[in-house]
Protein backbone atom coordinates (compact mmCIF):
# COMPACT_ATOMS: atom_id res chain seq x y z
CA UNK A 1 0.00 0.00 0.00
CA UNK A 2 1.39 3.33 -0.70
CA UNK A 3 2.76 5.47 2.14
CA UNK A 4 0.50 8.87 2.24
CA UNK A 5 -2.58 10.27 3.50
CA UNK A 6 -2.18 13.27 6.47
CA UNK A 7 0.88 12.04 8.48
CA UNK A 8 1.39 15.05 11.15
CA UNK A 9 4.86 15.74 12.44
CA UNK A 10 3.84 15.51 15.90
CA UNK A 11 5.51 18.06 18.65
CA UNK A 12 6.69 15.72 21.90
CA UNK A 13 4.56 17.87 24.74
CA UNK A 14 7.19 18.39 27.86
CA UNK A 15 5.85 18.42 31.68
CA UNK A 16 6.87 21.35 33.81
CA UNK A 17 10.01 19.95 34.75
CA UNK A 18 11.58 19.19 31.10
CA UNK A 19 10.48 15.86 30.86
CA UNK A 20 8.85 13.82 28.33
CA UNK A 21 4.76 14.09 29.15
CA UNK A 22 3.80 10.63 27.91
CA UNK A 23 0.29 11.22 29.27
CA UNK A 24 -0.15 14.62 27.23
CA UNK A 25 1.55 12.87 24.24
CA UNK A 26 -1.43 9.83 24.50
CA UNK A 27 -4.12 12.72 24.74
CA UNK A 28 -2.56 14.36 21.94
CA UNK A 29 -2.07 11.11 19.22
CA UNK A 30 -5.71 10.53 20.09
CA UNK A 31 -7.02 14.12 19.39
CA UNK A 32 -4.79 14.25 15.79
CA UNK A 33 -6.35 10.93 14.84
CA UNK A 34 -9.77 12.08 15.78
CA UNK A 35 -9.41 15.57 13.89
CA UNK A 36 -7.99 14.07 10.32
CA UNK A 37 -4.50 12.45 10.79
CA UNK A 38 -4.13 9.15 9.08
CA UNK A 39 -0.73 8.48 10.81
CA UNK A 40 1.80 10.09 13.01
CA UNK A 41 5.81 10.86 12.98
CA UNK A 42 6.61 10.38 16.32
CA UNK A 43 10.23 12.07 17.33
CA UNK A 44 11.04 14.18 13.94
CA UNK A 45 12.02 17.45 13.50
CA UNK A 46 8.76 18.58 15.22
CA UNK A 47 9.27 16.72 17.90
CA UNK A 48 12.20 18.33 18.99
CA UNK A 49 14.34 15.00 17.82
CA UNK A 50 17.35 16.47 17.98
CA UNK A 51 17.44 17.45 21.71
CA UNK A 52 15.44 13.60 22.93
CA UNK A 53 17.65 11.06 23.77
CA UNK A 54 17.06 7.54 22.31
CA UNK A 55 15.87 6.01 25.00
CA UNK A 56 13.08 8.68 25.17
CA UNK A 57 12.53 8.40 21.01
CA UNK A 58 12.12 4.70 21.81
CA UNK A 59 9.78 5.38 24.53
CA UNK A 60 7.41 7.06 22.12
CA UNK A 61 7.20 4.79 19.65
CA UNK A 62 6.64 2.12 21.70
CA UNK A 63 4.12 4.31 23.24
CA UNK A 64 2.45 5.01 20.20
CA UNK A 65 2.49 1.79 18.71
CA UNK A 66 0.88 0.34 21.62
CA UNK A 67 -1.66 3.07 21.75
CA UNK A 68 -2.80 3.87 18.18
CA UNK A 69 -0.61 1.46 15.98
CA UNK A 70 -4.00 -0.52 14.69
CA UNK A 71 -5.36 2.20 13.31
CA UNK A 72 -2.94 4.74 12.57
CA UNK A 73 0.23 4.32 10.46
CA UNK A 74 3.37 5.31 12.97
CA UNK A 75 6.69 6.46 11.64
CA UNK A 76 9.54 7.13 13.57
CA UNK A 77 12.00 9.61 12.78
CA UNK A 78 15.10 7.96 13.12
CA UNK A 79 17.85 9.89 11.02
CA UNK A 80 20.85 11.80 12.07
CA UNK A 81 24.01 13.15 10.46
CA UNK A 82 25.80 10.01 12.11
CA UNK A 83 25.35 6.75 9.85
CA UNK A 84 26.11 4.28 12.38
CA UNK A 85 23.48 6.01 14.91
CA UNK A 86 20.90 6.74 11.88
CA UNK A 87 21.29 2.84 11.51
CA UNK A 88 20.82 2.05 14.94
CA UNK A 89 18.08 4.23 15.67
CA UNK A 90 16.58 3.01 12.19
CA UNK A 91 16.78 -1.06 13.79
CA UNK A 92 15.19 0.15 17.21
CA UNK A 93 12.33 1.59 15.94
CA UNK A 94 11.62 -1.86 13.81
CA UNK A 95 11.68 -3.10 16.80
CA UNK A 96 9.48 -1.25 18.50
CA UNK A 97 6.80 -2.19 15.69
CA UNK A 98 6.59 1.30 13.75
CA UNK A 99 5.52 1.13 10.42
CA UNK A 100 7.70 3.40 8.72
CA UNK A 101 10.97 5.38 9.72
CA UNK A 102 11.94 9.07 8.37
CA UNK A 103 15.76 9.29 7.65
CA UNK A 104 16.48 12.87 6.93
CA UNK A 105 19.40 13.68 4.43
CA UNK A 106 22.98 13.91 6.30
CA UNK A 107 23.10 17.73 7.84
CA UNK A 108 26.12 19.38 8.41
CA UNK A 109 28.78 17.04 7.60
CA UNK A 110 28.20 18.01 3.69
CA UNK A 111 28.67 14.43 2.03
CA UNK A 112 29.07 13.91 -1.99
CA UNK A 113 26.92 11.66 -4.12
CA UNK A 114 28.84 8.26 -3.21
CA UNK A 115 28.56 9.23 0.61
CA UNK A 116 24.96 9.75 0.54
CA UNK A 117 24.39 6.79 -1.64
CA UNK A 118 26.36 5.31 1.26
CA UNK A 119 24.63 6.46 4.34
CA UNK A 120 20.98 5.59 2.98
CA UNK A 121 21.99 1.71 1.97
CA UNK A 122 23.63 1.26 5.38
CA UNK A 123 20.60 2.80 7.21
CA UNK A 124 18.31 0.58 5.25
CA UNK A 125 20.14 -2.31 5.19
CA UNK A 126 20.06 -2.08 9.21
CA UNK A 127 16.61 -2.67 9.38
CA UNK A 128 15.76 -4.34 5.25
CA UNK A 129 12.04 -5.02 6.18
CA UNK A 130 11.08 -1.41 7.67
CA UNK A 131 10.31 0.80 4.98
CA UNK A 132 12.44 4.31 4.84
CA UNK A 133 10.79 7.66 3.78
CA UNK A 134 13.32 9.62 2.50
CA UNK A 135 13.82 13.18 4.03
CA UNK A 136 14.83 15.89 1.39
CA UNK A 137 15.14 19.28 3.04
CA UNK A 138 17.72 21.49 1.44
CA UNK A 139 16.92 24.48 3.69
CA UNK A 140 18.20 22.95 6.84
CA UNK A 141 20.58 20.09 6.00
CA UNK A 142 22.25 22.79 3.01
CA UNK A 143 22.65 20.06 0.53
CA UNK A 144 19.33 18.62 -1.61
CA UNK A 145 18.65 14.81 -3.24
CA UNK A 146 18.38 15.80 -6.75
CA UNK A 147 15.20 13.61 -8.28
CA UNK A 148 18.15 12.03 -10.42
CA UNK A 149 19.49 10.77 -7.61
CA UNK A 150 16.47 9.96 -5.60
CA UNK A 151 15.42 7.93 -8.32
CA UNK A 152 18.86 5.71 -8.43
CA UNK A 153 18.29 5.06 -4.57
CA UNK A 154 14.54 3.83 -5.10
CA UNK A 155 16.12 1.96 -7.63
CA UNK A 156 19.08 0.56 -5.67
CA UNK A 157 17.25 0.30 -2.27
CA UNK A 158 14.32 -1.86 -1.57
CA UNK A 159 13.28 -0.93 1.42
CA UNK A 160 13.49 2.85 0.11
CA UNK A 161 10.02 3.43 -0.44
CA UNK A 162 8.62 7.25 -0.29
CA UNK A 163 10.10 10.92 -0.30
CA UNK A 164 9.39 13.66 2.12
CA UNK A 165 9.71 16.49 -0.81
CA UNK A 166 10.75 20.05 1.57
CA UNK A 167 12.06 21.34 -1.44
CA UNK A 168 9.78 23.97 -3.07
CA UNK A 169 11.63 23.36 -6.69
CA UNK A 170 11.62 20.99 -9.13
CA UNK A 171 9.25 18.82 -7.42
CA UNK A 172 8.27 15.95 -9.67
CA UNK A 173 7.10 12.31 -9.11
CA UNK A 174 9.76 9.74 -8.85
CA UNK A 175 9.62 6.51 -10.10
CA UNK A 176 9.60 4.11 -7.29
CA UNK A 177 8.63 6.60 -4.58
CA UNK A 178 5.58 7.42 -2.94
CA UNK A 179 5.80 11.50 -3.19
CA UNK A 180 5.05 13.36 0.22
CA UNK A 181 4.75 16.62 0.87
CA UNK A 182 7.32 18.27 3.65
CA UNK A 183 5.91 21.70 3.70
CA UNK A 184 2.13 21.95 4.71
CA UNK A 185 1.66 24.80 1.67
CA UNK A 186 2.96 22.56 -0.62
CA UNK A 187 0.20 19.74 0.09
CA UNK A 188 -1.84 20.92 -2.95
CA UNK A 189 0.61 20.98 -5.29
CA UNK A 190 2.17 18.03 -4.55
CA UNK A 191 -1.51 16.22 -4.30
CA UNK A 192 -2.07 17.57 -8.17
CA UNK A 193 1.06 15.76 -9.23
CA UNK A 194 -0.37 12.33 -7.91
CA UNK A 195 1.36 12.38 -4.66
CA UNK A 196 0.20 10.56 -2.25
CA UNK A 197 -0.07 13.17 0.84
CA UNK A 198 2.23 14.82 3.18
CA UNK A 199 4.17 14.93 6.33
CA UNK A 200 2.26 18.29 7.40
CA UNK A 201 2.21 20.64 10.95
CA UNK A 202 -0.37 22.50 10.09
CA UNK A 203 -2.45 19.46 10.93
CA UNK A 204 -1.99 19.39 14.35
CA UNK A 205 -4.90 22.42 14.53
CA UNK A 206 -6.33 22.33 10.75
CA UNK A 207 -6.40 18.03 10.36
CA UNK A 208 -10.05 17.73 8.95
CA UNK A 209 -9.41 20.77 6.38
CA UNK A 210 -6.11 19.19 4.71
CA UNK A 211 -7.54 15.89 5.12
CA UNK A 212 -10.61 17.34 3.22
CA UNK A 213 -7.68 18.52 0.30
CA UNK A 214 -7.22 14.66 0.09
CA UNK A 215 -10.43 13.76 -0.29
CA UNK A 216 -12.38 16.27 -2.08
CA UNK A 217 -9.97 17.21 -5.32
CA UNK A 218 -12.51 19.39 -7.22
CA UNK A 219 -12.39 21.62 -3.74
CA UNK A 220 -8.53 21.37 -3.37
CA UNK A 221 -7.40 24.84 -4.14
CA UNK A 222 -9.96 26.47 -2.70
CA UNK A 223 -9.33 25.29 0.76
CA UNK A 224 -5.57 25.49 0.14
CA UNK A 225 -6.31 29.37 0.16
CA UNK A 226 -8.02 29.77 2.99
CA UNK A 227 -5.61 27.69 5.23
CA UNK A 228 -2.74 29.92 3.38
CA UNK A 229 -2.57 32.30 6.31
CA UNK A 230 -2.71 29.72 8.90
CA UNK A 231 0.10 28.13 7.28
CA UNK A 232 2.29 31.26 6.99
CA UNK A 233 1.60 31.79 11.09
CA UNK A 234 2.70 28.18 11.63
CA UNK A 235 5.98 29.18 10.43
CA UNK A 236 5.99 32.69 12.09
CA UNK A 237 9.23 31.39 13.97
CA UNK A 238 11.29 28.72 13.73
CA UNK A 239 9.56 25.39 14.31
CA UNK A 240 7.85 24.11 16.32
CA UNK A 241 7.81 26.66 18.25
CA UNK A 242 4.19 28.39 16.64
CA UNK A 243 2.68 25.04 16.67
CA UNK A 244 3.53 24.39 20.70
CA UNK A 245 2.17 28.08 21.03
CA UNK A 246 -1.05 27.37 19.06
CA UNK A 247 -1.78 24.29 20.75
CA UNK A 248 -1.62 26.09 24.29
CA UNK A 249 -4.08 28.15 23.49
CA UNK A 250 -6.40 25.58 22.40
CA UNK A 251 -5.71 23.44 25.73
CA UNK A 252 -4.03 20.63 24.44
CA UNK A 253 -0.76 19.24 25.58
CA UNK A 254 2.70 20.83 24.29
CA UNK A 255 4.21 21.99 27.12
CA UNK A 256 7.31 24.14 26.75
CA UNK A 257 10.18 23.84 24.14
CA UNK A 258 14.04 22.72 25.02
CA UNK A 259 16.75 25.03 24.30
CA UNK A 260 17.72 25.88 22.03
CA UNK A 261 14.10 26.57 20.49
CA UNK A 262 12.45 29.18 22.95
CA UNK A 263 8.68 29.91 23.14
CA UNK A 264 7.01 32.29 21.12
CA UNK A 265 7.36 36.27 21.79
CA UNK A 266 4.50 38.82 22.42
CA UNK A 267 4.32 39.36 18.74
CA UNK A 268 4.31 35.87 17.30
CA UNK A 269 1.80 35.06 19.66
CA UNK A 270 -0.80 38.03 18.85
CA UNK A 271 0.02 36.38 15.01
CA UNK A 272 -0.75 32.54 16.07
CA UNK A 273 -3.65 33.95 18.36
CA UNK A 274 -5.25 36.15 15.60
CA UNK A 275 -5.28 33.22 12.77
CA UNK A 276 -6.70 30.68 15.35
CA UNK A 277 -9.18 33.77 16.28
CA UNK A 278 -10.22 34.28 12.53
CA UNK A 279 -10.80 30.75 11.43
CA UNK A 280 -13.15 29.95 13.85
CA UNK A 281 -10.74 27.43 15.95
CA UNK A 282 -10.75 29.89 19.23
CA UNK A 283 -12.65 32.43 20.24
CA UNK A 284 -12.18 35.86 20.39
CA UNK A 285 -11.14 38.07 23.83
């Protein structure tokens, strides 16, 4: 079956003290899959991955696979700019029974062609019957997977199975790959070139409406433009620091952000607080 539908990045809510809230984070799975999320990526970017240790990443997976893992698809985000801890990671979440793990493109270290080639077979080939959703995201790991060269490592890689596209050009199906879209204002777009969904933020407050942009084509673009400015405030500040803010105010479980992110000022809040305001999602004070 292909890999798509409205997988939200989910944000790992923290207690008071810093620590994982593995209550909050049950109460929030089950709110995204009852508000439009097909699946979940549990300990991605969103989630603050790079400042969990494994054993917590392992904790929630195994938490959400025991929780929602018959009826929603669970992907853990499992990729570093270490190979040998990508491929570890990558084998504990099979594991743990996931469904699916994200391995984002090598940041920082700035390998060639032949090293990424390299770091996706060994990450694969740690765990050869998990399937691997490749994460392309130029803007943040400064190096992109050309769709050449995504399509040699579909081609090269069974277990390779699906793209998270966070490139806004040259986005194009790939043989081999289910196409996914990274950025939530790119779900329409990538939908109209027969992709197959999106690994989306956004959702955490909006599910039902992109869920709807799956479901109802002929209605697509229209509800793409009225999200627009709820996906702009989303991204106000640096990630996920709007989304933590926005869920707050709606009184569900986030909980504060670990350094280095830091919570949302004054302003960015009046801008998160005005969008929720003016589509209907809380009222106004």
């Amino acid at each position: 079956m292909p890999i798509g539908g409205v997988l939200t990045a989910m944000v790992t809510p923290f207690d008071a003290d810093g620590r994982v809230d593995e209550a909050g984070a049950l109460r929030l799975m089950r709110h995204l899959l009852d508000n439009g999320s097909d699946g979940l990526v549990i300990a991605g970017t969103t989630g603050e991955s790079a400042t969990l240790s494994d054993e917590e990443k392992e904790r929630l997976w195994r938490l959400a696979v025991e929780e929602v893992g018959d009826e929603a698809y669970v992907v853990a985000g499992s990729g570093s700019n270490d190979t040998a801890h990508s491929a570890h990671l990558t084998r504990r979440a099979a594991e743990s029974g996931v469904d699916a793990a994200l391995v984002v493109t090598p940041y920082y270290n700035k390998p060639n062609r032949r090293g990424l080639i390299a770091h996706f077979t060994a990450v694969a080939e740690a765990a050869p019957e998990l399937p691997i959703i490749l994460y392309n995201i130029p803007s943040r790991c400064v190096i992109d997977l050309d769709n050449e060269l995504l399509a040699e490592l579909a081609a090269t890689i069974p277990n390779v199975q699906a793209v998270k596209q966070a490139r806004y050009e040259d986005v194009a199906p790939i043989d081999g790959l289910d196409l996914l879209a990274g950025n939530d204002d790119m779900l329409a777009k990538v939908l109209d070139l027969g992709g197959t969904g999106g690994i989306l933020v956004s959702s955490h407050v909006v599910g039902g409406e992109m869920r709807r942009m799956i479901d109802e084509p002929e209605s697509r673009q229209e509800i793409h433009d009225q999200l627009a400015d709820l996906f702009k405030a989303m991204f106000v500040t640096a990630s996920p620091t709007p989304v933590k803010a926005a869920l707050e105010m709606l009184g569900l479980p986030a909980g504060a952000l670990r350094l280095p992110m830091v919570e949302a000022s004054d302003e960015e809040r009046a801008v998160i607080r005005g969008v929720l305001e003016r589509h209907g999602l809380l009222s106004a004070v």
